[in-house]
Structure formats: structure tokens, C-alpha cells
N, C-alpha and C. Protein backbone atom coordinates (compact mmCIF):
# COMPACT_ATOMS: atom_id res chain seq x y z
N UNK A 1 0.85 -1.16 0.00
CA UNK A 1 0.00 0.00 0.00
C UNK A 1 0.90 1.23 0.00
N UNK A 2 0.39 2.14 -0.66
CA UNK A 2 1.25 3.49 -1.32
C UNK A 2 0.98 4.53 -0.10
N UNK A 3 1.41 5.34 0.91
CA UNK A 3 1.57 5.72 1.32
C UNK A 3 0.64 7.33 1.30
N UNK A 4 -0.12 7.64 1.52
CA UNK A 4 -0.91 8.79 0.80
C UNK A 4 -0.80 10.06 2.08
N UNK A 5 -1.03 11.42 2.24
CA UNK A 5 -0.65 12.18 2.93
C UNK A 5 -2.19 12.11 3.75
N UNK A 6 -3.33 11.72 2.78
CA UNK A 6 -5.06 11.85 3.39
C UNK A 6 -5.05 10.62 4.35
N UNK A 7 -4.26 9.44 4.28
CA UNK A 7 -4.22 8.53 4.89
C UNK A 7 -3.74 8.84 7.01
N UNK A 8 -2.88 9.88 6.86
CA UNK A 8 -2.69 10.21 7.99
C UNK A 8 -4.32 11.14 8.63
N UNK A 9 -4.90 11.76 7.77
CA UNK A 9 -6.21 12.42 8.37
C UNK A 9 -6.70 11.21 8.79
N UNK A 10 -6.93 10.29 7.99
CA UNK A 10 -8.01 9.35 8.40
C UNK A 10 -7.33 8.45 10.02
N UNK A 11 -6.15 8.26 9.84
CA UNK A 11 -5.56 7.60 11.18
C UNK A 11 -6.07 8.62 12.39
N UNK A 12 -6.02 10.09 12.02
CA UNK A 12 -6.13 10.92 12.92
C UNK A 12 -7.47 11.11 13.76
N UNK A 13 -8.47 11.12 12.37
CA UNK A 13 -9.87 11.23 12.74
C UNK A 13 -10.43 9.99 13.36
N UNK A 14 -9.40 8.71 12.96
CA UNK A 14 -10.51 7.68 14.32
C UNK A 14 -9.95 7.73 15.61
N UNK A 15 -8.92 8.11 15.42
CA UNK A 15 -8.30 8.28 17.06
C UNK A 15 -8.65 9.46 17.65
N UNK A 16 -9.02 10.28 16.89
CA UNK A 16 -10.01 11.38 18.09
C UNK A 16 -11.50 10.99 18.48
N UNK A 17 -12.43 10.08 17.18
CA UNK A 17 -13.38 9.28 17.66
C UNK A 17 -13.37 8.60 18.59
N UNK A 18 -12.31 7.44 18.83
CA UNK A 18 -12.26 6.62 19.68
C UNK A 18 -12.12 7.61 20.73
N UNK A 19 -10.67 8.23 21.40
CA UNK A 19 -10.39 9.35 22.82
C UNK A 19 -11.37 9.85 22.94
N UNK A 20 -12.07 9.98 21.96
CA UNK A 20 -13.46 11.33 22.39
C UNK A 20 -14.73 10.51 23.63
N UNK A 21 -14.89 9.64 22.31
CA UNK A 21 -15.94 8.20 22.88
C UNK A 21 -15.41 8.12 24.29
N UNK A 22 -13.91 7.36 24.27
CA UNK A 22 -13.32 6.88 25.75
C UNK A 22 -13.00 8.18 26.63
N UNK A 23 -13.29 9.32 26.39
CA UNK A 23 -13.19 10.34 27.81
C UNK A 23 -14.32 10.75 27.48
N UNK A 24 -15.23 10.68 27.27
CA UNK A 24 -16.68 11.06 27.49
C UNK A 24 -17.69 10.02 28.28
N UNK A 25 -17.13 9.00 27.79
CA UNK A 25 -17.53 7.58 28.59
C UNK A 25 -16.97 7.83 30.41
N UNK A 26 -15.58 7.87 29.94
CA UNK A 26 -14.91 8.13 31.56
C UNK A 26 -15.53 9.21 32.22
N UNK A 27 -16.10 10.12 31.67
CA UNK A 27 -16.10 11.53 32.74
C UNK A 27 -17.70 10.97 32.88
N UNK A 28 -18.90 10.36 32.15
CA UNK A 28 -20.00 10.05 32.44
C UNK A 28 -20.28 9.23 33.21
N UNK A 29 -19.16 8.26 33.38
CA UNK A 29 -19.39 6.88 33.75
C UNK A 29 -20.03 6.63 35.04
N UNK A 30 -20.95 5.82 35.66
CA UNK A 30 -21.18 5.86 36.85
C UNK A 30 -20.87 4.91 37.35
N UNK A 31 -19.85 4.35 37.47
CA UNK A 31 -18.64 3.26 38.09
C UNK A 31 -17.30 3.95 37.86
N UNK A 32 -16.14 3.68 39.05
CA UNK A 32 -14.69 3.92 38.39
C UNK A 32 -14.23 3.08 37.30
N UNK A 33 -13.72 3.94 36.65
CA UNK A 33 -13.32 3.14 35.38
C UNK A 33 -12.35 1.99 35.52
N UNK A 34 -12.45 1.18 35.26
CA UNK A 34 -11.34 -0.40 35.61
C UNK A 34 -11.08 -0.81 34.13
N UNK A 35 -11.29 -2.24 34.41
CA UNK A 35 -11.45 -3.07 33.23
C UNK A 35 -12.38 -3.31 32.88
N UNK A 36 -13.34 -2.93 33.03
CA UNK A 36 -14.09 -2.99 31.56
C UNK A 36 -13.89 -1.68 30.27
N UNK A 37 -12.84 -1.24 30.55
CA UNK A 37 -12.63 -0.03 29.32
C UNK A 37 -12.08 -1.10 28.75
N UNK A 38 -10.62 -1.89 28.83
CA UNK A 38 -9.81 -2.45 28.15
C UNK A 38 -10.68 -3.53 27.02
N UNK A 39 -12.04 -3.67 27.22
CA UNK A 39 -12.61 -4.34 26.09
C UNK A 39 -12.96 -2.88 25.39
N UNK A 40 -13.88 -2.76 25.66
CA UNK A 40 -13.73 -1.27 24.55
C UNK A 40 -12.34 -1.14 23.86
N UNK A 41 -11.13 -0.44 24.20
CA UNK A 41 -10.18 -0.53 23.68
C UNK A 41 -9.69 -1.78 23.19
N UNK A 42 -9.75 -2.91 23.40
CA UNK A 42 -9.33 -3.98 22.08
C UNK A 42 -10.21 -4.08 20.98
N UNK A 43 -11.63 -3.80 21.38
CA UNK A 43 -12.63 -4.00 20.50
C UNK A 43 -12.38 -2.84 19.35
N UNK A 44 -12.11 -1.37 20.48
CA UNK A 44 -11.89 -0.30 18.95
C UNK A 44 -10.66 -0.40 18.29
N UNK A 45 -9.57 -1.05 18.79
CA UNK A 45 -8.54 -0.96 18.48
C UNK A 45 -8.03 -1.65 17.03
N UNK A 46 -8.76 -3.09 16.82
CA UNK A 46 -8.88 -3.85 16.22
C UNK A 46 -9.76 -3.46 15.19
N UNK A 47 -10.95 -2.78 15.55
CA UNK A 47 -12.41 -2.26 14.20
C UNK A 47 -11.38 -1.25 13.65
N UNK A 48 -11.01 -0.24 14.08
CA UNK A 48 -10.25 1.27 13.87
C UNK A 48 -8.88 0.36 12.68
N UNK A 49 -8.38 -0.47 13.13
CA UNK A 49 -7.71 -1.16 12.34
C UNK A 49 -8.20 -1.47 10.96
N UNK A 50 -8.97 -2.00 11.35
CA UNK A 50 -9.71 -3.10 9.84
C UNK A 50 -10.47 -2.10 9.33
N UNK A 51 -10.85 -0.87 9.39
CA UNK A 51 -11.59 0.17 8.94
C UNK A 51 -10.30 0.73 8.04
N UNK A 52 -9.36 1.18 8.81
CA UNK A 52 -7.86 1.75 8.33
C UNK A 52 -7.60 1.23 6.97
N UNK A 53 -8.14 -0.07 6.80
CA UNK A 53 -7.89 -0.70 5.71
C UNK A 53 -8.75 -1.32 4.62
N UNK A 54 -9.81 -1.00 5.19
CA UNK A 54 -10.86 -1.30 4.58
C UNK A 54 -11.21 0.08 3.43
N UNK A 55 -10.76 1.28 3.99
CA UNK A 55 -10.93 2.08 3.38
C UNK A 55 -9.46 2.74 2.68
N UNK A 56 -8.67 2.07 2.86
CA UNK A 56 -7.58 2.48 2.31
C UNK A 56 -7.37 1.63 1.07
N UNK A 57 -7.79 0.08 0.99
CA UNK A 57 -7.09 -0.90 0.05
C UNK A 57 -8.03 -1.60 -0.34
N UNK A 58 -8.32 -2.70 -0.35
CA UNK A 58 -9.01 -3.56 -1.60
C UNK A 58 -10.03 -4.29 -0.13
N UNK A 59 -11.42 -5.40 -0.65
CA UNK A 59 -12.06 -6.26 -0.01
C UNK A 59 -12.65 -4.97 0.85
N UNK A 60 -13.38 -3.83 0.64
CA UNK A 60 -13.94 -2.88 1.30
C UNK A 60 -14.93 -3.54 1.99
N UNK A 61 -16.20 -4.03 1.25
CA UNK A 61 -17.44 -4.54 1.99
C UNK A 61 -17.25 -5.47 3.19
N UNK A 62 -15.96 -6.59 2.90
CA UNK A 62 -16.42 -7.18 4.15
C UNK A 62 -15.63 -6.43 5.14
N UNK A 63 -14.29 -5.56 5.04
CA UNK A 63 -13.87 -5.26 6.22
C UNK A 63 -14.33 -4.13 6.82
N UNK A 64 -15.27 -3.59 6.46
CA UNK A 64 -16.00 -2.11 6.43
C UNK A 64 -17.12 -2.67 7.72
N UNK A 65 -17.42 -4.15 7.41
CA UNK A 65 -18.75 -4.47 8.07
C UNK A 65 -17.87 -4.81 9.37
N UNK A 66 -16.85 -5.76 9.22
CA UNK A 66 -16.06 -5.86 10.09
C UNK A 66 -15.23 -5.05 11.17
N UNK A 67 -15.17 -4.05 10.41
CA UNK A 67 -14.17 -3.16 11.59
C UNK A 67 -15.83 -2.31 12.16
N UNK A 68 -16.56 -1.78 11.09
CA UNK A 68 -17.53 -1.10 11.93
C UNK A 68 -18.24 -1.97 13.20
N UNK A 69 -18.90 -3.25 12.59
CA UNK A 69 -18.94 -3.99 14.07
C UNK A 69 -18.33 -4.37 15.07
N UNK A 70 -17.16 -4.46 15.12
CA UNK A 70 -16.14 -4.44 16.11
C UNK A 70 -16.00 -3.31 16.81
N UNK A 71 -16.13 -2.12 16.43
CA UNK A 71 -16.59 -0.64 16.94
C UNK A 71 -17.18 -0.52 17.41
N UNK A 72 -18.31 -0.81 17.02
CA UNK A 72 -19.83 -0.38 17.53
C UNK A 72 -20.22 -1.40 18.54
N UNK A 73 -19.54 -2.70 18.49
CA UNK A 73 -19.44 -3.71 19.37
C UNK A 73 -19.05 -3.21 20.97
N UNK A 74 -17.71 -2.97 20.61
CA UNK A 74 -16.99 -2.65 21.68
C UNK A 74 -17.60 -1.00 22.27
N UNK A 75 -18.40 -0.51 21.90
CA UNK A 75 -19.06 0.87 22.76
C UNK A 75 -19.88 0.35 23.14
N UNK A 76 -21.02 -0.64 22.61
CA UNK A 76 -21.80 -1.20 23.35
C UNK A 76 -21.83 -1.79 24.46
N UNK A 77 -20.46 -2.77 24.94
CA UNK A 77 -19.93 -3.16 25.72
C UNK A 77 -19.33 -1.50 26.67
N UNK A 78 -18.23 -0.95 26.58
CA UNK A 78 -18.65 0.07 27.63
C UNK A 78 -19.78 1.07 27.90
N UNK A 79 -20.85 1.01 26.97
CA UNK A 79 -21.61 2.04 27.36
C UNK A 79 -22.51 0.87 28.95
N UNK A 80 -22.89 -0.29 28.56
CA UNK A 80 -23.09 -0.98 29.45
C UNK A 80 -22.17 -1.87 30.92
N UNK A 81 -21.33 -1.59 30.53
CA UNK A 81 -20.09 -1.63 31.73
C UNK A 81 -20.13 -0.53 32.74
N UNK A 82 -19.78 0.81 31.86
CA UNK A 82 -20.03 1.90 32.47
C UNK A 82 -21.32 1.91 33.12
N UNK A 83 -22.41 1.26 33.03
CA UNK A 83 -23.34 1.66 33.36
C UNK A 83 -24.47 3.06 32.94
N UNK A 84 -23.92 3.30 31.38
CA UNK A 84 -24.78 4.46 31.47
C UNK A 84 -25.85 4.21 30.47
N UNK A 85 -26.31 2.68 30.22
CA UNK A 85 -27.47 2.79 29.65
C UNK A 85 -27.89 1.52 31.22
N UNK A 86 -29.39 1.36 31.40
CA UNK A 86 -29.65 0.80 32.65
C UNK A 86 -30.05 -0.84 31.92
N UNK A 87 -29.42 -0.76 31.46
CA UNK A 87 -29.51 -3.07 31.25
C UNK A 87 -28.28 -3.47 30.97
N UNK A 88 -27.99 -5.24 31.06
CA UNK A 88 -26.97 -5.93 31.60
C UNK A 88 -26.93 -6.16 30.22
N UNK A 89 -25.60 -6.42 29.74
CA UNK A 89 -25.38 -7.32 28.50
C UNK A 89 -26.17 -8.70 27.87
N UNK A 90 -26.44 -9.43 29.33
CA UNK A 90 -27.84 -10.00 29.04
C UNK A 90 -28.80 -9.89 28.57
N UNK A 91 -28.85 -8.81 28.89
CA UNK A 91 -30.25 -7.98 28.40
C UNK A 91 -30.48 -7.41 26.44
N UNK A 92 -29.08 -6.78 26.75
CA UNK A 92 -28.85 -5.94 25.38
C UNK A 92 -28.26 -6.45 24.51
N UNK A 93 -27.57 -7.77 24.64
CA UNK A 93 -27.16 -8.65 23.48
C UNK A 93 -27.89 -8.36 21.74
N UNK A 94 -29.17 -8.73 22.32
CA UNK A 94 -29.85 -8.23 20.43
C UNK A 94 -29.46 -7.10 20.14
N UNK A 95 -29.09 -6.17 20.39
CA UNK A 95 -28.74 -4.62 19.83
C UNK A 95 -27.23 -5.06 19.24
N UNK A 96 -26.65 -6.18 19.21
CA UNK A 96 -25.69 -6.34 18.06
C UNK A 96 -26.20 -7.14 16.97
N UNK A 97 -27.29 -7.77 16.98
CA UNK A 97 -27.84 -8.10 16.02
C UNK A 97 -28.41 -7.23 15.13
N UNK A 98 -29.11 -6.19 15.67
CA UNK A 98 -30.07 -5.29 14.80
C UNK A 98 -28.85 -4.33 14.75
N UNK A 99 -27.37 -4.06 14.89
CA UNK A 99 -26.39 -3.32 14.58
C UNK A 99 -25.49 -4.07 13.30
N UNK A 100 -25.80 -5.28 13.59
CA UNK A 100 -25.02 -6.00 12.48
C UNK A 100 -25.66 -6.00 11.34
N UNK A 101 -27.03 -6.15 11.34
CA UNK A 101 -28.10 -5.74 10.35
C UNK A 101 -27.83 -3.93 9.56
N UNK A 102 -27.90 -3.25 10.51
CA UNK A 102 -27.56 -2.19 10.01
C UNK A 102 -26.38 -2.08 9.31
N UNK A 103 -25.09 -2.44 9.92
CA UNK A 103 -23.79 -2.19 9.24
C UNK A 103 -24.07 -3.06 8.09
N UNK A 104 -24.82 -3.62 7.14
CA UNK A 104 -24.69 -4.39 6.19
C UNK A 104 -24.75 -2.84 5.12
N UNK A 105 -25.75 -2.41 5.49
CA UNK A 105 -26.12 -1.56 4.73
C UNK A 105 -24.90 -0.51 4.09
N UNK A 106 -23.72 0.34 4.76
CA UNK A 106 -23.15 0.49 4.48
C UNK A 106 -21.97 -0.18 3.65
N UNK A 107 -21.98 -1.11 3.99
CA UNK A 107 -20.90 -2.07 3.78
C UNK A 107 -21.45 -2.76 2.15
N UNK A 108 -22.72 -3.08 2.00
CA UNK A 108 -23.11 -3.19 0.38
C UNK A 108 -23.23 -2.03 -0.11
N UNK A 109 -22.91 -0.82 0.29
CA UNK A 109 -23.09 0.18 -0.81
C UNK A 109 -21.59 0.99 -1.18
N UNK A 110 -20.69 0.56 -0.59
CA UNK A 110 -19.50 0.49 -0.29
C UNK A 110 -18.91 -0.42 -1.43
N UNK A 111 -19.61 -1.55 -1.54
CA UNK A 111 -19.36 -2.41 -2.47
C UNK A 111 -19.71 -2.35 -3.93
N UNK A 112 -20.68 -1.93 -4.38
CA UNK A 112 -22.09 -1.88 -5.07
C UNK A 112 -22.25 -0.46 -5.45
N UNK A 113 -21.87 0.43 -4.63
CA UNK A 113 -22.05 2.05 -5.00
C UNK A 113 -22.92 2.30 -5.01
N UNK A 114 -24.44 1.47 -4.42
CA UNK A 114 -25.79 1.83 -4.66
C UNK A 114 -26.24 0.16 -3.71
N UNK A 115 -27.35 0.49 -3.15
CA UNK A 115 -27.85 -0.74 -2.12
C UNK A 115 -28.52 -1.82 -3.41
N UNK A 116 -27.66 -2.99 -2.81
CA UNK A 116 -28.39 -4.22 -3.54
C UNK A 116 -29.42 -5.03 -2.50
N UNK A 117 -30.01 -5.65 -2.96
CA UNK A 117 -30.69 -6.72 -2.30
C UNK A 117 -29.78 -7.80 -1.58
N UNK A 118 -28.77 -8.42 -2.38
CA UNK A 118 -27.72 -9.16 -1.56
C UNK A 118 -27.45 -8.53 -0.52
N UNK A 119 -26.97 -7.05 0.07
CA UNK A 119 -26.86 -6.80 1.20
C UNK A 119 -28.27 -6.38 1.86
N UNK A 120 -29.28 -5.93 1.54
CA UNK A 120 -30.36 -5.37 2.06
C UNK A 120 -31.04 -5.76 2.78
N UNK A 121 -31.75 -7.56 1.94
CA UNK A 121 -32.22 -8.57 2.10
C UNK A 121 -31.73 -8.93 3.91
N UNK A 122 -30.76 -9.66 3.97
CA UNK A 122 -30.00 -9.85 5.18
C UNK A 122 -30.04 -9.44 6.22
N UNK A 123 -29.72 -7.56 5.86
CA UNK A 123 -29.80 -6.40 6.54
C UNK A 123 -31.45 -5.99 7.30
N UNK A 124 -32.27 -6.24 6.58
CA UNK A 124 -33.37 -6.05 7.33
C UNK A 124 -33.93 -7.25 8.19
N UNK A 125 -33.73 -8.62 7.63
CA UNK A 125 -33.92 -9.50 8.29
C UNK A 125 -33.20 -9.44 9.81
N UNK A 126 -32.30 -9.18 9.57
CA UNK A 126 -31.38 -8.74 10.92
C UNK A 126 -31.78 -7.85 12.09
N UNK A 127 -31.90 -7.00 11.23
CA UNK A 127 -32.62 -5.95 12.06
C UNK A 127 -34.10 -6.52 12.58
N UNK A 128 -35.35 -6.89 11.92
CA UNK A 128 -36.46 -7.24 12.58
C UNK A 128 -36.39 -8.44 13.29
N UNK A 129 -35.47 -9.43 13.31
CA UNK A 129 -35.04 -10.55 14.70
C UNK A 129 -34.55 -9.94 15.50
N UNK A 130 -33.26 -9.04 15.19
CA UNK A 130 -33.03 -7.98 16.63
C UNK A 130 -34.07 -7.55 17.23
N UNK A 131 -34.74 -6.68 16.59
CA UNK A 131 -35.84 -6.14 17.39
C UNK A 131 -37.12 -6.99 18.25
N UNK A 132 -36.57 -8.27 17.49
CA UNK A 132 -37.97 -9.16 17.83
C UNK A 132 -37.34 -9.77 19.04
N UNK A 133 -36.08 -10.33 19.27
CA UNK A 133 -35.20 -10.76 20.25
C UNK A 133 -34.98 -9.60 21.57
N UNK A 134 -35.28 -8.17 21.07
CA UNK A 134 -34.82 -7.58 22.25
C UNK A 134 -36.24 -7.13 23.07
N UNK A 135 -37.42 -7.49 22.01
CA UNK A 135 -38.38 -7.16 23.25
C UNK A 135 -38.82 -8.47 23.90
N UNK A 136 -38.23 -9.43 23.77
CA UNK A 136 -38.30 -10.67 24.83
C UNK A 136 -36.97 -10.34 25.59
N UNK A 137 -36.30 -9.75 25.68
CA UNK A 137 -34.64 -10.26 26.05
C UNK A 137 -35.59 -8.74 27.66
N UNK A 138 -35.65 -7.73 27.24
CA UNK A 138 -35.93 -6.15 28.01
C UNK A 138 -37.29 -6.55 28.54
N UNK A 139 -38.20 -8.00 28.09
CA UNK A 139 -39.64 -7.92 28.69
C UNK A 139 -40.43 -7.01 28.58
N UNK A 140 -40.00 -6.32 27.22
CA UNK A 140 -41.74 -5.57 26.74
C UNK A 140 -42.56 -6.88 26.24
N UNK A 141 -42.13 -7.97 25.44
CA UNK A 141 -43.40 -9.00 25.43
C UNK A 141 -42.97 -9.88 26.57
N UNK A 142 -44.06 -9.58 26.94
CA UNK A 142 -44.19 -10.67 28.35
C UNK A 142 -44.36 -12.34 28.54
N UNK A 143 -44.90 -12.68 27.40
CA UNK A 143 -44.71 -14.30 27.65
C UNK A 143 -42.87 -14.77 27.03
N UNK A 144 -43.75 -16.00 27.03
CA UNK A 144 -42.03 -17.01 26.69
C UNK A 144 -41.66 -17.30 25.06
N UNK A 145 -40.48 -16.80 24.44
CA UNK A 145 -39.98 -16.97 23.34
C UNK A 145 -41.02 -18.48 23.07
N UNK A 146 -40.89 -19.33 23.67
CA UNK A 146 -41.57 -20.28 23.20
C UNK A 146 -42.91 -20.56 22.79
N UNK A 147 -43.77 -19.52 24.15
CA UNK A 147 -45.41 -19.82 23.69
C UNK A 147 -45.27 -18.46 22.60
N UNK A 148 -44.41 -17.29 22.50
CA UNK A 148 -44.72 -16.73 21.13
C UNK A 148 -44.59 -17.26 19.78
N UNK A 149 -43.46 -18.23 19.77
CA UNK A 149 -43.14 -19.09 18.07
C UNK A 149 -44.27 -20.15 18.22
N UNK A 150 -44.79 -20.75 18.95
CA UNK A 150 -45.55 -21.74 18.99
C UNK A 150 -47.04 -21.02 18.08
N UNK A 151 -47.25 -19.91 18.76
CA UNK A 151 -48.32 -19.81 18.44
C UNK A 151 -48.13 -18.32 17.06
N UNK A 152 -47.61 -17.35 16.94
CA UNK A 152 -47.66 -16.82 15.67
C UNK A 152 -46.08 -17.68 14.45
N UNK A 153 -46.02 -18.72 14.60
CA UNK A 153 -44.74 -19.12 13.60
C UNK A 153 -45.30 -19.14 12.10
N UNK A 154 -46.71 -19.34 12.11
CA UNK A 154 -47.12 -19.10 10.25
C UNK A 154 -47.00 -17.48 9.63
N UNK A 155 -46.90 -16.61 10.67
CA UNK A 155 -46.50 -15.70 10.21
C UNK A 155 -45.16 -15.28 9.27
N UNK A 156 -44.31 -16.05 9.61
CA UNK A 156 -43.14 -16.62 8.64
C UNK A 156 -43.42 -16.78 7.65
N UNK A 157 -44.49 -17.59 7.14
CA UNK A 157 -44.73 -18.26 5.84
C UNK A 157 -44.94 -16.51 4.79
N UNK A 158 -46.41 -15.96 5.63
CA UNK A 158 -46.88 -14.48 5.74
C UNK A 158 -45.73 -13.64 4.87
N UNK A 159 -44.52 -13.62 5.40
CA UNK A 159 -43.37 -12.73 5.29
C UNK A 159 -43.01 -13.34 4.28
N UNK A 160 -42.36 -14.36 3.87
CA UNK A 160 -41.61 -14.52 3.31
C UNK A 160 -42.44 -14.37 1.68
N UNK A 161 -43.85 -15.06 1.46
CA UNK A 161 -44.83 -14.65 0.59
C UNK A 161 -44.56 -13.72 0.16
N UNK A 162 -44.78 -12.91 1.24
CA UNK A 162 -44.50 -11.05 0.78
C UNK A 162 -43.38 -10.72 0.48
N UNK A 163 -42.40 -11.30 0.74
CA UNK A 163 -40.77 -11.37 0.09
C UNK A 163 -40.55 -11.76 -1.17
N UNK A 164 -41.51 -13.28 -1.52
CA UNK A 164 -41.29 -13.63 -2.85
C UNK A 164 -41.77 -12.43 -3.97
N UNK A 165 -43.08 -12.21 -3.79
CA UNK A 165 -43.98 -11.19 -4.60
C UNK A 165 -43.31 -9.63 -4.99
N UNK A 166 -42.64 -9.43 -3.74
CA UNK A 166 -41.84 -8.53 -4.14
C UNK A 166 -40.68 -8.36 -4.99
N UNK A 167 -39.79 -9.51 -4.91
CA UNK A 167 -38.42 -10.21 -5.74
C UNK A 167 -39.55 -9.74 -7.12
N UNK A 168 -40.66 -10.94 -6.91
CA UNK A 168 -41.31 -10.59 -8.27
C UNK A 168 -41.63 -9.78 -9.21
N UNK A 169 -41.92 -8.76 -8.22
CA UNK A 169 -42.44 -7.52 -9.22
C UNK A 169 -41.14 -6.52 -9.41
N UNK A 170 -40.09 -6.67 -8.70
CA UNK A 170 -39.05 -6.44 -9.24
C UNK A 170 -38.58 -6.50 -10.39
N UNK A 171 -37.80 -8.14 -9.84
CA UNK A 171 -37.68 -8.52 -11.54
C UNK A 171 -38.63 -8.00 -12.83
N UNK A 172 -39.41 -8.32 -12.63
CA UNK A 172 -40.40 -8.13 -13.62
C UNK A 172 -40.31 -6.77 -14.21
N UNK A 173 -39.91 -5.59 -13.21
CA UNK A 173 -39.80 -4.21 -13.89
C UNK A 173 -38.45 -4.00 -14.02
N UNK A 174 -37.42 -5.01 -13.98
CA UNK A 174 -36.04 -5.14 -14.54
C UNK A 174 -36.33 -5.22 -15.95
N UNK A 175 -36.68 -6.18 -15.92
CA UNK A 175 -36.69 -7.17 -17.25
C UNK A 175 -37.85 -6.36 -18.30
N UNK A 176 -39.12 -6.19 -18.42
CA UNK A 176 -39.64 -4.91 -19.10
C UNK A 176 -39.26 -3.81 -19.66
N UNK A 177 -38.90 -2.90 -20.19
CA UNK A 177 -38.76 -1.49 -20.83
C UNK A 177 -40.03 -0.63 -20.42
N UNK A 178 -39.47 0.48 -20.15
CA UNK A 178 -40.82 1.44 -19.87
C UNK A 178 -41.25 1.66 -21.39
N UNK A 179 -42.70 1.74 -21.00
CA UNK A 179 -43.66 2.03 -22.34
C UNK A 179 -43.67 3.42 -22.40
N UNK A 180 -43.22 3.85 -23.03
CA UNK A 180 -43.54 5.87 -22.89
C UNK A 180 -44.94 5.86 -24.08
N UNK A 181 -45.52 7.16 -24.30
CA UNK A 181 -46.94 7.14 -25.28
C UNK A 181 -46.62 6.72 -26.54
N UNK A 182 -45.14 7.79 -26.91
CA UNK A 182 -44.82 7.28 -28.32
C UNK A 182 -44.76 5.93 -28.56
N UNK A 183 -44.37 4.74 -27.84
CA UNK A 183 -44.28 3.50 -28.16
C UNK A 183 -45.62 3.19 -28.69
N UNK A 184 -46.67 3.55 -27.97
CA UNK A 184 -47.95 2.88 -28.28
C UNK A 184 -48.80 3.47 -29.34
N UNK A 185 -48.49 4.53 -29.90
CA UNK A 185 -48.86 5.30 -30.71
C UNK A 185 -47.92 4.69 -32.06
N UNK A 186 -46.83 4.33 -32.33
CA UNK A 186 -45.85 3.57 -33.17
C UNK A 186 -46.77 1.85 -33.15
N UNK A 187 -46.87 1.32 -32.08
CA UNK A 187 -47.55 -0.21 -32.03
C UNK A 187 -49.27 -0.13 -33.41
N UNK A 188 -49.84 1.10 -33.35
CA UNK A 188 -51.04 1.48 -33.79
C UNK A 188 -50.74 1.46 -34.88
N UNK A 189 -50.02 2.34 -35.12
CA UNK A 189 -49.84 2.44 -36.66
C UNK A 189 -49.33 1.23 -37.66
N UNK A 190 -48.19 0.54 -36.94
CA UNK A 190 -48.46 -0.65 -37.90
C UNK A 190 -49.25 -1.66 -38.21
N UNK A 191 -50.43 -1.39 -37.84
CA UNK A 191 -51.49 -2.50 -37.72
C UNK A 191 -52.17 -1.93 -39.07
């Protein structure tokens, strides 16, 4: 890799992200700070890495998804260490699911220069099991993961229906040409 002078901004600008994050965390925190920073810092240390390079050199999409989740990973982990959101990692686990869902999104358009369905597809699925996982995980739905799949699981079928139909009418306006008037006014006349 060629050495570029913009390459030092970018080293610069995640390391004031990260210090910023980690002394804003410290001065908020409502615990003394120990070890649980040092996951934060391996976690950013390592994303801030693979970002470094993700955007500097070749294989963008997957290390883009990679270093950003490892980021966003590791704040999640001290914002809940620190204590300054009020649930246990137990609790908040799905919020890397519906984050991993999200980072797709960047990361296929990164690739793609414009959102495909290969990343999208994934990306939202992600996101609505996160969300569906974290209101059992926080007990906004109140019964048991189990009597909920037991009893709405055809709703699956529901979704995915509505998934096919859509692929469908996609394609379908891939593959078509728009009709503008003149076309149909040209179809007339040769008859």
C-alpha cells in the first residue's frame, strides 16, 4: 500500500473518535473506570484497524462491516459496563444483532455504489429478529420466546410470501422497458 498524505487524516480522525468516545464515557461513567474499558479498547482498536484498511485498500465490503462492528461492538460493551445505559449485557445482546443488520447496509453500498438486495435482504432481516429478540430479552413482550413461536410461527410463511412477490415484481420491472406514449402510438400504426 502506497503511502498517501489523506491517509494520515483518516488515522487521525478515528483516534479522536475513539479518545473522544473513551473520555466522554470516563467523565459520564457511573462506576470507576477499571477493566471494563480495556474491552472497549481492544474492540476499537482492532475495528479502527480493519476500517484503516478497509478504506484504504481492496475487499472494502467485508472489512468495512467488520471493523464497523467491532466498533460499535466494543461501545456497546462500555456504554453498558459503564453503566450508562440501565440493562446488563444479558439484556442488550440483540442490539448487536439489529447493529449487524444495520452495518450491512453500508458495507453493500460500499461495495455496489448503490444498495443491492444481496446486502439489504439480510440487513433487514437482521434488524427485525433484533428487534424481535430484544423485546423478549428487556420484557416488553411478556410471555415465553416459546409460547410466542408456537403460536404466531405461520406468520413466517406471511413474510416470506410477501418477500417472494416482491423479488417478483421487481424482476419483472427489470426485465420490461418502460412504455412511454410514443411507443404505443408507433404499435397502432403498424397495424
Amino acid at each position: 500500500m502506497k503511502y498517501n498524505k489523506n491517509n494520515t487524516l483518516l488515522i487521525a480522525g478515528l483516534g479522536f473518535i475513539l479518545g473522544g468516545i473513551f473520555l466522554l464515557v470516563y467523565v459520564s461513567a457511573a462506576v470507576l473506570p477499571g477493566i471494563y474499558m480495556f474491552r472497549f479498547l481492544l474492540l476499537s482498536l482492532i475495528g479502527s484497524t480493519v476500517l484503516y484498511f478497509a478504506l484504504t485498500g481492496k475487499k472494502r465490503a467485508f472489512f468495512i462491516f467488520t471493523g464497523l462492528f467491532l466498533c460499535c461492538t466494543g461501545l456497546l460493551l462500555l456504554l453498558t459496563d459503564a453503566r450508562l445505559i440501565p440493562y446488563t449485557l444479558h439484556q442488550i445482546w440483540p442490539a448487536a444483532v439489529v447493529l449487524s443488520g444495520i452495518l450491512l447496509f453500508p458495507s453493500g453500498y460500499m461495495r455496489f455504489r448503490k444498495l443491492r438486495a444481496f446486502y439489504s435482504v439480510p440487513g433487514i432481516m437482521l434488524i427485525g429478529l433484533g428487534f424481535l429478540f430484544l423485546c423478549f430479552s428487556l420484557d416488553i413482550i411478556k410471555q415465553s420466546f416459546a409460547e410466542f413461536a408456537s403460536r404466531w410461527w405461520p406468520v413466517v410463511f406471511i413474510i416470506f410470501g410477501f418477500g417472494l412477490i416482491i423479488l417478483f415484481a421487481y424482476t419483472q420491472k427489470r426485465k420490461s422497458p418502460v412504455l412511454s406514449e410514443d411507443s404505443d402510438e408507433d404499435e397502432d400504426e403498424d397495424m
